[in-house]
C-alpha atoms as a PDB file:
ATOM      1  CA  UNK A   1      17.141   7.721  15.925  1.00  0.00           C
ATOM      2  CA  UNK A   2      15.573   4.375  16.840  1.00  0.00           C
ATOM      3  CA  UNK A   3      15.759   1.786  14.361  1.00  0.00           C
ATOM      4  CA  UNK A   4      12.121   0.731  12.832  1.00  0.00           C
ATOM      5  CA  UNK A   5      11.561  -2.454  12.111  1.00  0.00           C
ATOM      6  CA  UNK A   6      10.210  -3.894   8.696  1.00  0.00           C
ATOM      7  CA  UNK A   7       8.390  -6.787   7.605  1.00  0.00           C
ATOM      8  CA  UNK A   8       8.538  -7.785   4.003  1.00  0.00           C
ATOM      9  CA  UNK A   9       5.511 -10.398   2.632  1.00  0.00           C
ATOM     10  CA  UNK A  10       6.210 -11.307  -0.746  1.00  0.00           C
ATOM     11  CA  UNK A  11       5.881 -14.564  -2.321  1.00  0.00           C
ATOM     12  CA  UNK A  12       8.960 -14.429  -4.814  1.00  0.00           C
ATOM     13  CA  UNK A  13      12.139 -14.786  -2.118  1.00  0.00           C
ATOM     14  CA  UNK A  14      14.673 -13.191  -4.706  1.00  0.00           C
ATOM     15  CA  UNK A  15      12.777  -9.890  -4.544  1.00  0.00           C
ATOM     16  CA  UNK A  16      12.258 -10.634  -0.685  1.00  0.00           C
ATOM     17  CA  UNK A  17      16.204 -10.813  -0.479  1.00  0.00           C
ATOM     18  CA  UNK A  18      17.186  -7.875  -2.803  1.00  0.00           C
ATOM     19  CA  UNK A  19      15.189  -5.417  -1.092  1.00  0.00           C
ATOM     20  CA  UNK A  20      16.420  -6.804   2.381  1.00  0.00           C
ATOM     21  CA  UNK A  21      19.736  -6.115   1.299  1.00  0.00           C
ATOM     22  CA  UNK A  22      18.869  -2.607   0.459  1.00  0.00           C
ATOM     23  CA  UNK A  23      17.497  -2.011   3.497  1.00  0.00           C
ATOM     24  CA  UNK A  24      20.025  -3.629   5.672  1.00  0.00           C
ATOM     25  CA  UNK A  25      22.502  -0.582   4.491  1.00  0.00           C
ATOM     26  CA  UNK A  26      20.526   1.980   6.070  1.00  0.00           C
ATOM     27  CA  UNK A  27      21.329   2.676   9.832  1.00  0.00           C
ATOM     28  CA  UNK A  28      17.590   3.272  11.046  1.00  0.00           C
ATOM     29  CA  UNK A  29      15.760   0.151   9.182  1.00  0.00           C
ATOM     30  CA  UNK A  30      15.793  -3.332  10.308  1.00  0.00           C
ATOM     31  CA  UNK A  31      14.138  -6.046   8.147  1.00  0.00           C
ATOM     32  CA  UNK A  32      12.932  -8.183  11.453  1.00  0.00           C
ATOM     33  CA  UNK A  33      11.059 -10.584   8.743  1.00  0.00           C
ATOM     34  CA  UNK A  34      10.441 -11.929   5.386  1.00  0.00           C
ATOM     35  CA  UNK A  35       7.282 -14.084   4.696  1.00  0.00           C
ATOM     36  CA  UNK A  36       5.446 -15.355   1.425  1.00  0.00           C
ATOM     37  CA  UNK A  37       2.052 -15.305   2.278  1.00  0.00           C
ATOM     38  CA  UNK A  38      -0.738 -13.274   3.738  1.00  0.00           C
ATOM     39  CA  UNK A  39      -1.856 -15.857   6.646  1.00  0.00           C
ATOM     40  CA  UNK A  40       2.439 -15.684   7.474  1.00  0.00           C
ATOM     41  CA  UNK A  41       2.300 -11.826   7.519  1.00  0.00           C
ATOM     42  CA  UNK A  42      -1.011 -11.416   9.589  1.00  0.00           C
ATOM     43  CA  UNK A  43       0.591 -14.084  12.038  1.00  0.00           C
ATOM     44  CA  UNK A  44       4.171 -12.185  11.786  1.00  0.00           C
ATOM     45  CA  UNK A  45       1.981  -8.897  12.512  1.00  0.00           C
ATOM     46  CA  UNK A  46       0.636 -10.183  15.556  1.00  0.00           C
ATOM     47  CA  UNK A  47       3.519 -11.713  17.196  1.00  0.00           C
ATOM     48  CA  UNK A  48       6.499  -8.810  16.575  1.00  0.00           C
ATOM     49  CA  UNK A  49       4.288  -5.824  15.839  1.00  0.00           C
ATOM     50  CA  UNK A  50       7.031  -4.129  12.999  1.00  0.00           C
ATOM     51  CA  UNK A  51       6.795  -0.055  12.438  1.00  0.00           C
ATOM     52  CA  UNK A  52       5.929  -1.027   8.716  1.00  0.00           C
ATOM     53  CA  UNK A  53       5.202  -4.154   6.050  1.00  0.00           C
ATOM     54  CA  UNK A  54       5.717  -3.825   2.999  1.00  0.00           C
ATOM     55  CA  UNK A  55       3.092  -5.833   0.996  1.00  0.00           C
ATOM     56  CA  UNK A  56       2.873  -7.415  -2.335  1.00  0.00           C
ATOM     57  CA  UNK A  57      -0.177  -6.993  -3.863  1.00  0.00           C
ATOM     58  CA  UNK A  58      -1.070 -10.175  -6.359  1.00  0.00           C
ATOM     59  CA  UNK A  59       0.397 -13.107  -4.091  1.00  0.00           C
ATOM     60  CA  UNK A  60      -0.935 -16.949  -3.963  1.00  0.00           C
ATOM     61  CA  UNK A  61      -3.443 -18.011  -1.646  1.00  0.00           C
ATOM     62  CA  UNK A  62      -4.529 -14.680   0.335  1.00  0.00           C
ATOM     63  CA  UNK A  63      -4.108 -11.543  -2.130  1.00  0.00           C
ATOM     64  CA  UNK A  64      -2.217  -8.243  -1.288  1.00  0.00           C
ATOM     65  CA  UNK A  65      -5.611  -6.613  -0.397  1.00  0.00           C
ATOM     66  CA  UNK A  66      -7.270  -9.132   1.394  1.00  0.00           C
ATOM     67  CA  UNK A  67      -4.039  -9.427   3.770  1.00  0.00           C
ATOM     68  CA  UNK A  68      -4.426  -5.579   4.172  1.00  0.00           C
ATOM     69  CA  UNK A  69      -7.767  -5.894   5.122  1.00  0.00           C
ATOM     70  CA  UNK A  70      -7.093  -8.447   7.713  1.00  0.00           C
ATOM     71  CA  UNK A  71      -3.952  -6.221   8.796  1.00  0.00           C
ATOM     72  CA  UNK A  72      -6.693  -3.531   9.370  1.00  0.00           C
ATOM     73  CA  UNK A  73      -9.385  -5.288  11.124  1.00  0.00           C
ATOM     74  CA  UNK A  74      -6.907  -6.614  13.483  1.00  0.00           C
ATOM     75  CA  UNK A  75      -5.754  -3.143  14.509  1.00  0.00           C
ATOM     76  CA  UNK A  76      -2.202  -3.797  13.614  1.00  0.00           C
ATOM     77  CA  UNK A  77      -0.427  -0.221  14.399  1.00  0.00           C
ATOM     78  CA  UNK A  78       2.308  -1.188  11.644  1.00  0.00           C
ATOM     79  CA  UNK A  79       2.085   1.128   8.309  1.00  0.00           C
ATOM     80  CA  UNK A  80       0.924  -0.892   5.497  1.00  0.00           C
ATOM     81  CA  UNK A  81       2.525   0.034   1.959  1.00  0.00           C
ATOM     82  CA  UNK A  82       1.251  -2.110  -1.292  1.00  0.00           C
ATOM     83  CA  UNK A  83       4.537  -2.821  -2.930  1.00  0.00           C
ATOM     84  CA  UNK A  84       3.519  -4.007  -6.545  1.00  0.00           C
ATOM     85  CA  UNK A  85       4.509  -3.615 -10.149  1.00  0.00           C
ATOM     86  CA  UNK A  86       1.066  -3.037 -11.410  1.00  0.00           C
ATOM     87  CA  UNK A  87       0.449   0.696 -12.252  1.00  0.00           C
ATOM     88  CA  UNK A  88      -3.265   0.378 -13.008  1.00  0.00           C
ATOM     89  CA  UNK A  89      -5.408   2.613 -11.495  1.00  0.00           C
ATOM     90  CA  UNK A  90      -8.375  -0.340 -10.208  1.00  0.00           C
ATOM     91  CA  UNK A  91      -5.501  -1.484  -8.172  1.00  0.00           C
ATOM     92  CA  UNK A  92      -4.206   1.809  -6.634  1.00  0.00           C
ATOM     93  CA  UNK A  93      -7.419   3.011  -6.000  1.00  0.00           C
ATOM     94  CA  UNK A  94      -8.694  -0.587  -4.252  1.00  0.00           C
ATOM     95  CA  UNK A  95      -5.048  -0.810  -2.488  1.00  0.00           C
ATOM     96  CA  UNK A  96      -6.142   3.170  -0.695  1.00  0.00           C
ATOM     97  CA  UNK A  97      -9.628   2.415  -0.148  1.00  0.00           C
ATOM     98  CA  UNK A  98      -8.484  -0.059   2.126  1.00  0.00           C
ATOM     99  CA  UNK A  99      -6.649   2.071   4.146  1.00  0.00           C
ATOM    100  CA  UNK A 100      -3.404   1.318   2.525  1.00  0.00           C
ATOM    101  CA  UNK A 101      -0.922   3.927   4.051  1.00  0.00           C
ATOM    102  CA  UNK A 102       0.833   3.802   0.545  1.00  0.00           C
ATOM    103  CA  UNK A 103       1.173   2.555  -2.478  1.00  0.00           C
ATOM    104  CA  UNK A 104       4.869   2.127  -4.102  1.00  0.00           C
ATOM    105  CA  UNK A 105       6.124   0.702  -7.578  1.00  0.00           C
ATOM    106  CA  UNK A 106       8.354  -2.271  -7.498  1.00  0.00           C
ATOM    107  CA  UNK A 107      10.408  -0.500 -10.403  1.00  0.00           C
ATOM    108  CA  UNK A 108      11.426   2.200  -8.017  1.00  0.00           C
ATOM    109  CA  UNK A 109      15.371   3.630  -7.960  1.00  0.00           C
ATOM    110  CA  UNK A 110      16.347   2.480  -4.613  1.00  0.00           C
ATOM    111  CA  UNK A 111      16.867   5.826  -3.093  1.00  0.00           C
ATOM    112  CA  UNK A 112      13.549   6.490  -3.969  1.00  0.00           C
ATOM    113  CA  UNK A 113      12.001   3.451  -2.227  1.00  0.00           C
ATOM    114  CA  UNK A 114      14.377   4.077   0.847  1.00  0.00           C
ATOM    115  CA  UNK A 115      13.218   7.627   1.001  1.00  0.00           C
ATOM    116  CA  UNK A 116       9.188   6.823   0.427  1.00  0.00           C
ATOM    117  CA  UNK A 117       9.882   4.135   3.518  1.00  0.00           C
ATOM    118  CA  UNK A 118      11.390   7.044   5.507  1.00  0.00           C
ATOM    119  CA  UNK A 119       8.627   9.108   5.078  1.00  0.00           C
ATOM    120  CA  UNK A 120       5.627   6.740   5.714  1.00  0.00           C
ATOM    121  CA  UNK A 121       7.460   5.645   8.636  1.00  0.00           C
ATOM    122  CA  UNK A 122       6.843   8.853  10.662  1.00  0.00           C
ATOM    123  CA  UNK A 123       3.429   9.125   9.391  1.00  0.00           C
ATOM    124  CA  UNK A 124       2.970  10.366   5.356  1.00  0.00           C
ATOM    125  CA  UNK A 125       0.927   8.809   3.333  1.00  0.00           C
ATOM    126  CA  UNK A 126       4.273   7.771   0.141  1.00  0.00           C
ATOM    127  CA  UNK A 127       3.309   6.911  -3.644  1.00  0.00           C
ATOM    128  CA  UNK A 128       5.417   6.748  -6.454  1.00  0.00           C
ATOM    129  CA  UNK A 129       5.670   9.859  -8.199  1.00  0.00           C
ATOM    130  CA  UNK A 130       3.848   8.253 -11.850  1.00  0.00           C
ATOM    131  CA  UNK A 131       0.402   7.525  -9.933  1.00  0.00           C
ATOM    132  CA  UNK A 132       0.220  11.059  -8.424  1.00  0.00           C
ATOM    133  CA  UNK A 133      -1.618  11.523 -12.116  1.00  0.00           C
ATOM    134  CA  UNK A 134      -4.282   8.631 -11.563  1.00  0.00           C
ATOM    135  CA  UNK A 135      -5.095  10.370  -7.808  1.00  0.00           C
ATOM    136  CA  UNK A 136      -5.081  13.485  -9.166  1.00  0.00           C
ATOM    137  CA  UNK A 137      -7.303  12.487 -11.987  1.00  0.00           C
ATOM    138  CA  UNK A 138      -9.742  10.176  -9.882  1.00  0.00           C
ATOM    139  CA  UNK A 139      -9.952  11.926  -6.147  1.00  0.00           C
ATOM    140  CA  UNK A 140     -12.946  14.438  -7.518  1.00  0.00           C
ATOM    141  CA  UNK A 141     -11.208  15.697 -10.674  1.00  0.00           C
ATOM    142  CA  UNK A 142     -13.758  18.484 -11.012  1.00  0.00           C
ATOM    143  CA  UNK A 143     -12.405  20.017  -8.186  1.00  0.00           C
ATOM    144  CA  UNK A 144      -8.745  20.398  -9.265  1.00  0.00           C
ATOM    145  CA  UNK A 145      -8.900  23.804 -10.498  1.00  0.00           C
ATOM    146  CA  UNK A 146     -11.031  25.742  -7.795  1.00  0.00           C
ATOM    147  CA  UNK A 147     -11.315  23.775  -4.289  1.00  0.00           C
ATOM    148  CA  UNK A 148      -8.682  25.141  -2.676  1.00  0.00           C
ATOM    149  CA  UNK A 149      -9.702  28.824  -3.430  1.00  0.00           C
ATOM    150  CA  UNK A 150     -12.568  27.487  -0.873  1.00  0.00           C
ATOM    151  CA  UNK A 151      -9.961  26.940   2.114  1.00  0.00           C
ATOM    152  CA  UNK A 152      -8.890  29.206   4.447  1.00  0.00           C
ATOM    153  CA  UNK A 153      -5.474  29.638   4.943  1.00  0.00           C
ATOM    154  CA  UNK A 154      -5.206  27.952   8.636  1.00  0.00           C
ATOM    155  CA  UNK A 155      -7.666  25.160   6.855  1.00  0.00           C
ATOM    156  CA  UNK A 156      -4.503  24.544   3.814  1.00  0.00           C
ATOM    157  CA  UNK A 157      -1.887  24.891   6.528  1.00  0.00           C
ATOM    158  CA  UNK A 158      -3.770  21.926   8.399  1.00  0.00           C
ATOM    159  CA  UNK A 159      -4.114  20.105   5.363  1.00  0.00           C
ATOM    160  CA  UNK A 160      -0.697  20.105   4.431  1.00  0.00           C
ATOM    161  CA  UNK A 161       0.438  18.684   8.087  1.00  0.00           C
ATOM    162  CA  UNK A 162      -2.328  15.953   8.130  1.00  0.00           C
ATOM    163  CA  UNK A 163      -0.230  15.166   4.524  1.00  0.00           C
ATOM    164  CA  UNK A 164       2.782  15.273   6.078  1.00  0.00           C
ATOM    165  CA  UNK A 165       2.110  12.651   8.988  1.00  0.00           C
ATOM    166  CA  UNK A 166       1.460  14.811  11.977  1.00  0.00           C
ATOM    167  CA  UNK A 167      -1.588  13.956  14.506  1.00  0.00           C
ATOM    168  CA  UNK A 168      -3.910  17.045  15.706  1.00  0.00           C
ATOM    169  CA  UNK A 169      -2.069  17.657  18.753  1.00  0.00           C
ATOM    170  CA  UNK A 170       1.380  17.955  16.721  1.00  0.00           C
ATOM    171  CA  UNK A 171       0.096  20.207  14.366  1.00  0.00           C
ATOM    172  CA  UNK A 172      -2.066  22.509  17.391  1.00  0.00           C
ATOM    173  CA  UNK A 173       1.498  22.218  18.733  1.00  0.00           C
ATOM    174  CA  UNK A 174       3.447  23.410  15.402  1.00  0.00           C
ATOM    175  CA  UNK A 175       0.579  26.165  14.939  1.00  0.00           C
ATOM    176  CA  UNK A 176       0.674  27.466  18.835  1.00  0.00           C
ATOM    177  CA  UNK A 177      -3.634  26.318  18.955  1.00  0.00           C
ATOM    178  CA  UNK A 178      -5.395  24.106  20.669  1.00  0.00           C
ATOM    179  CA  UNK A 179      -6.043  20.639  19.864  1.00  0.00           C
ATOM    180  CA  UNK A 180     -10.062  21.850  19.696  1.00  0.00           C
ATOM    181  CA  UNK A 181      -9.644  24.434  17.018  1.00  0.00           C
ATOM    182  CA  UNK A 182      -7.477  21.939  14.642  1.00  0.00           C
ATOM    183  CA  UNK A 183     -10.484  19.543  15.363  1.00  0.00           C
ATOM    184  CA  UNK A 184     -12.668  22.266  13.934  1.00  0.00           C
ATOM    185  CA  UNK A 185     -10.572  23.419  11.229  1.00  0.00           C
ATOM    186  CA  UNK A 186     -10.339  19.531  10.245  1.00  0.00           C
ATOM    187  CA  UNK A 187     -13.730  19.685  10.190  1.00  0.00           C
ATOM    188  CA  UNK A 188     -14.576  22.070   8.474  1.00  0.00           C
ATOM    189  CA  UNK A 189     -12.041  21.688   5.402  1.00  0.00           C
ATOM    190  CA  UNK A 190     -12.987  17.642   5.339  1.00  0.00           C
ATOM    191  CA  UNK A 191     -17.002  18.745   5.056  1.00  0.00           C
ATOM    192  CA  UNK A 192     -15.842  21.400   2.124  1.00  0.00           C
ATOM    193  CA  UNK A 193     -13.611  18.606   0.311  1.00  0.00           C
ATOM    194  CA  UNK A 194     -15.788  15.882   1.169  1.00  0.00           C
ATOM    195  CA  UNK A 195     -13.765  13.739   2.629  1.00  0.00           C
ATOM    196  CA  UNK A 196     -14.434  10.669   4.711  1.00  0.00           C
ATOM    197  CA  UNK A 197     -10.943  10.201   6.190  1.00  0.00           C
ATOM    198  CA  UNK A 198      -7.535  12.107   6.795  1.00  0.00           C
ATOM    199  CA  UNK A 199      -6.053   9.066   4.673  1.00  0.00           C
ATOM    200  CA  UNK A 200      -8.189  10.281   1.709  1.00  0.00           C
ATOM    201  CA  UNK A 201      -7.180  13.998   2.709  1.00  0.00           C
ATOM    202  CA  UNK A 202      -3.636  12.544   2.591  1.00  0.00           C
ATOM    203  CA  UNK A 203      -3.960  10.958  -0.510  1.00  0.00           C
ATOM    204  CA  UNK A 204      -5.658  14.073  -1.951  1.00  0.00           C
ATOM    205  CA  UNK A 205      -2.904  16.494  -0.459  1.00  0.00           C
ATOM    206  CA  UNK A 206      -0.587  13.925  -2.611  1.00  0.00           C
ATOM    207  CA  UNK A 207      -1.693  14.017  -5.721  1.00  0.00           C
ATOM    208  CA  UNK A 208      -1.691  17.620  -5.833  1.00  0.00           C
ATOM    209  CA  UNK A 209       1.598  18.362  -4.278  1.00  0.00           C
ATOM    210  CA  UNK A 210       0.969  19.960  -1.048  1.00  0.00           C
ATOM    211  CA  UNK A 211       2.555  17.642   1.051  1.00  0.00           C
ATOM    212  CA  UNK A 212       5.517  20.201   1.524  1.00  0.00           C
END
């Protein structure tokens, strides 16, 4: 497995440096950078173009979203996961309305974090299992109960691989299709959940656990 390479932004160095170390133990991870600022990861981003940063959301000078934002615009390919110790639901929900291709609690057990990096590395969208409740409860509540009695079974089979990180062609590939008739299914389940985004059907996969 090649190794992917991380870039840390945070603007307090002794959080910078523990989670370094954790990384540095795992074979397939390679911190290539730590920076305190948004302007230094945008920069950073640029120059070495990592696999994934992993971004601290209240920072001096340039906040956590507006340096996602920037990451955005400027088509940076990197996965961008909000690394934070606020919980509050203004902040997860602003963090994934920017595109944010995660959003993971700074109190995490360190298998945990290693694991969520894993898995947004090769595509899933990663939260931290206690704000699955504030997506669950804020990504169109009302239809919790009965939506997915409105999906086909091909249509919840889809949804479950755009969860899981795979692109149309993986998942025509997985499901012996064409790329064309996952475009359609994708279609049609995003028009009957009303989504905007497969990042929103991600998130919504998330909170209610069928990203299996």
């Amino acid at each position: 497995m090649n190794q992917a390479n991380i870039l840390l932004v945070d603007d307090h160095p002794m959080l910078r440096k523990g989670v370094a170390q954790l990384i540095a133990l795992e074979d397939n991870l390679e911190v290539i950078g730590e920076v305190s600022s948004g302007d230094e990861a945008i920069t950073f981003a640029v120059e070495h173009n990592p696999d994934l940063i992993l971004l601290d959301l209240n920072m001096k000078g340039l906040s956590g979203i507006d340096t996602l934002s920037a990451l955005k615009r400027a088509n940076i390919s990197a996965k961008v996961i909000i690394f934070s110790v606020s919980d509050n639901e203004t902040d997860v929900l602003q963090a994934l309305k920017f595109n944010a291709d995660g959003y993971l609690l700074k109190d995490s057990e360190p298998e945990e974090l290693i694991e969520k990096i894993n898995h947004a590395i090769i595509g899933e969208f990663v939260i931290s299992e206690p704000l699955t409740q504030i997506l669950a409860k804020s990504l169109r509540p009302q239809k919790q109960t009965n939506i997915l009695q409105t999906l086909t079974p091909r249509e919840l089979e889809n949804l479950k691989l755009i969860a899981s990180g795979k692109s149309n062609k993986e998942i025509a590939r997985k499901l012996g299709i064409t790329e064309a008739t996952v475009k359609v299914h994708n279609k049609n389940l995003f028009k009957k959940l009303e989504f905007k985004s497969r990042v929103e059907a991600a998130m919504w996969a998330v909170a209610h656990k069928l990203n299996f």
